[in-house]
Protein backbone atom coordinates (compact mmCIF):
# COMPACT_ATOMS: atom_id res chain seq x y z
CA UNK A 1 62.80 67.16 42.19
CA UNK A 2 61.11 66.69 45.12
CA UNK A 3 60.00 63.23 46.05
CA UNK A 4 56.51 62.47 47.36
CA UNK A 5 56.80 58.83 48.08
CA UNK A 6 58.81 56.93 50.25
CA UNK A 7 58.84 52.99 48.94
CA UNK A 8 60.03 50.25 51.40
CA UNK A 9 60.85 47.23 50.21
CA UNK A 10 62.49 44.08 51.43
CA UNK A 11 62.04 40.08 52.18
CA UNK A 12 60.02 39.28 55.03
CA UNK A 13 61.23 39.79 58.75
CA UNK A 14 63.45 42.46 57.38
CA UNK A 15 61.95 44.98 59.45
CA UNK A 16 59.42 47.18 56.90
CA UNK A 17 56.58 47.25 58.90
CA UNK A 18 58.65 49.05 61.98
CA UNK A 19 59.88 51.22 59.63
CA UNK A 20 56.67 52.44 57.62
CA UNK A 21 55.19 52.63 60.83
CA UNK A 22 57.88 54.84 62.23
CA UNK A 23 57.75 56.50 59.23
CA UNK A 24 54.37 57.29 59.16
CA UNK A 25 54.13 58.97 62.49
CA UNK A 26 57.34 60.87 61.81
CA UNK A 27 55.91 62.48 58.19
CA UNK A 28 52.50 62.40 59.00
CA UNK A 29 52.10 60.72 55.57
CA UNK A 30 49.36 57.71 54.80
CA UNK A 31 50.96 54.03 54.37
CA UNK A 32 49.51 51.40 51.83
CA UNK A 33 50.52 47.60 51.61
CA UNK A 34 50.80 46.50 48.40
CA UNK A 35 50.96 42.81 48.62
CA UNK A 36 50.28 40.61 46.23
CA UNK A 37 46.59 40.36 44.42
CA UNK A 38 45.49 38.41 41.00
CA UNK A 39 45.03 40.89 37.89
CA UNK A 40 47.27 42.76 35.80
CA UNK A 41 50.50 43.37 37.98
CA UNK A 42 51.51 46.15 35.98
CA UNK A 43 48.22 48.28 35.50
CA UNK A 44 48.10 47.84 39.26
CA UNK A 45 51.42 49.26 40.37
CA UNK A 46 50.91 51.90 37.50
CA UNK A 47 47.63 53.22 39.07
CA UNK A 48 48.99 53.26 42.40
CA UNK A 49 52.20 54.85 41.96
CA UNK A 50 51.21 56.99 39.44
CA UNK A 51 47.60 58.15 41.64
CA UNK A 52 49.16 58.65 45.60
CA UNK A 53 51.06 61.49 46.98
CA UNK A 54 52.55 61.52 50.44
CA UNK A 55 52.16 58.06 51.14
CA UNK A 56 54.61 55.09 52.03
CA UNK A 57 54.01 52.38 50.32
CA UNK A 58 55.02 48.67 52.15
CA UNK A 59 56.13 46.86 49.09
CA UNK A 60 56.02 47.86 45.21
CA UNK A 61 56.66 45.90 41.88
CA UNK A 62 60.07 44.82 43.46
CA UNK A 63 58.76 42.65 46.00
CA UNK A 64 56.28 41.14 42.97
CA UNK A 65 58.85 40.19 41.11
CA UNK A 66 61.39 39.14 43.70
CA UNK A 67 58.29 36.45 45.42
CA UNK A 68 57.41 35.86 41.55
CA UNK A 69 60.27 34.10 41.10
CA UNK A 70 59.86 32.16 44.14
CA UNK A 71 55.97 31.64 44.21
CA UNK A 72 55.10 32.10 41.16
CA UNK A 73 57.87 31.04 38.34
CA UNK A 74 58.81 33.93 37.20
CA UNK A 75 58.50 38.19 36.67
CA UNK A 76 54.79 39.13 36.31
CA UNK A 77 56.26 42.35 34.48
CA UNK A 78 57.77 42.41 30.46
CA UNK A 79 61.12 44.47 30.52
CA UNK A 80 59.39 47.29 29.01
CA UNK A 81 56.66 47.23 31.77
CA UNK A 82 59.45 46.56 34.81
CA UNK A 83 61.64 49.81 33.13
CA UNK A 84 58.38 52.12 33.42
CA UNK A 85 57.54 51.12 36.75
CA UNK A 86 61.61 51.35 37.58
CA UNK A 87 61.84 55.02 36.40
CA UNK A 88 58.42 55.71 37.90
CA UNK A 89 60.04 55.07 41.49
CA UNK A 90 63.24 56.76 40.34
CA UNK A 91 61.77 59.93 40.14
CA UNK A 92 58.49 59.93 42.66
CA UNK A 93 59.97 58.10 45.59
CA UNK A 94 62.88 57.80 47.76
CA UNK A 95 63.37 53.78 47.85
CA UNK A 96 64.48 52.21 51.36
CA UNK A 97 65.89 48.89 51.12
CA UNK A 98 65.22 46.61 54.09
CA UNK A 99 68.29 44.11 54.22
CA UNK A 100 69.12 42.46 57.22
CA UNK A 101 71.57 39.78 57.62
CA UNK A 102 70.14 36.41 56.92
CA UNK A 103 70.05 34.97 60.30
CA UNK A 104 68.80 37.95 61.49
CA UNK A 105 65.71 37.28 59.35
CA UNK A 106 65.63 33.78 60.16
CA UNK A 107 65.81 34.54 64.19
CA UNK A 108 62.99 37.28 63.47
CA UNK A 109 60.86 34.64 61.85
CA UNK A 110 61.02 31.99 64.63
CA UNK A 111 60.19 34.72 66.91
CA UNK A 112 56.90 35.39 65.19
CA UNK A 113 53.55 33.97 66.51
CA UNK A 114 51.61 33.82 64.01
CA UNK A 115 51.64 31.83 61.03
CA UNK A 116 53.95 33.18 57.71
CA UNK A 117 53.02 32.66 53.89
CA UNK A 118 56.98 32.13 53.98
CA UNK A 119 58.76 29.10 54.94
CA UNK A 120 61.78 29.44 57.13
CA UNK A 121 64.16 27.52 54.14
CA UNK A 122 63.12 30.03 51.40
CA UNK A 123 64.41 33.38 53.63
CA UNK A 124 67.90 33.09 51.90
CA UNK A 125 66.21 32.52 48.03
CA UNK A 126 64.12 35.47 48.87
CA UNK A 127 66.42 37.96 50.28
CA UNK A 128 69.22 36.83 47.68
CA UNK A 129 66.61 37.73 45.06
CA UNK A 130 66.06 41.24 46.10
CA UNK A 131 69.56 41.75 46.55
CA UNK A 132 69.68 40.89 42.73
CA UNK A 133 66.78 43.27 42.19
CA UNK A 134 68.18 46.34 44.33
CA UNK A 135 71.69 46.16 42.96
CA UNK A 136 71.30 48.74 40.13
CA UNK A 137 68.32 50.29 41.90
CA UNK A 138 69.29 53.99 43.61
CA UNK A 139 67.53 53.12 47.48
CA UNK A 140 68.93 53.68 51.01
CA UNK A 141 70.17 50.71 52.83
CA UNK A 142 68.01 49.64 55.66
CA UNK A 143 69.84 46.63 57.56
CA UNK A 144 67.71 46.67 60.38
CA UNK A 145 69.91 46.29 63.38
CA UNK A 146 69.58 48.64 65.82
CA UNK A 147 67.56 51.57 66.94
CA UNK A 148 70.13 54.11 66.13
CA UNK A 149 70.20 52.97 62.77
CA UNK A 150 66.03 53.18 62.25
CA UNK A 151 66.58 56.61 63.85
CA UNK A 152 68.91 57.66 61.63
CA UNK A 153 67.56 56.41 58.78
CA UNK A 154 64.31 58.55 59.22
CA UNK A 155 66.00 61.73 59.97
CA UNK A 156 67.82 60.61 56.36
CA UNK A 157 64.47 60.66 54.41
CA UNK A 158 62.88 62.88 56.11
CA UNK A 159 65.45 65.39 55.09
CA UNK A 160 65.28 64.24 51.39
CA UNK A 161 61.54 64.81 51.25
CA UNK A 162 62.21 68.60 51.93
């Protein structure tokens, strides 16, 4: 089946931005952040996965439920609602996981100028609960070290989109 997404997900400072951009240019495909807003999570992420074609999203349910926990005390999504959206991305979308090393992450975020809905202690809880999340999720591996390995990484889904 050929996929018609791309879906790039990770903690903050991992490095998703630089690659959706990249990306984006590369494919010639549109890019959509989909960061957190009130409503129904799950009607949300349905309608937008289920509606775009060619596009790379920057963030999915993943990232909702991994800052849920954090932020907001818990999964927005019932298992049956999480296992849709799950196989959804399964079959649509080629899923990148952006994973850097945690003090790579931390030295990205005291880098930044500008101010980060993040704080700098809860970079570890975050990243350790999308580890959780990606573990029995098919993605590629994104750890966000060094330009051969964002070039590389593009040629990789690039080819898969073929």
């Amino acid at each position: 089946m050929v996929k018609t997404q791309i879906l790039v997900e990770g903690p903050d400072c991992s490095g998703k931005t630089t690659l959706v951009e990249r990306l984006k240019n590369e494919l010639h495909w549109d890019a959509k952040a989909l960061h957190h807003l009130e409503g129904n999570q799950f009607k949300r992420y349905l309608r937008e996965y289920a509606l775009q074609e060619k596009i790379i999203f920057n963030r999915g349910h993943y990232s909702e439920i991994a800052y849920g926990k954090l932020w907001r005390g818990g999964n927005p999504f019932s298992e049956m609602e999480k296992n849709i959206l799950d196989q959804l991305c399964h079959q649509n979308m080629i899923i990148i996981f952006a994973c850097p090393p945690l003090e790579v992450l931390q030295q990205r975020y005291q880098q930044r100028n500008f101010p980060q809905q993040i704080k700098y202690e809860e970079l570890g809880q975050v990243r350790e609960n999308f580890c959780e999340l990606m573990e029995s999720t098919p993605h590629l591996l994104y750890q966000s070290c060094s330009y051969d390995e964002l070039q590389s990484l593009i040629q990789n889904a690039a080819r898969k989109i073929q």
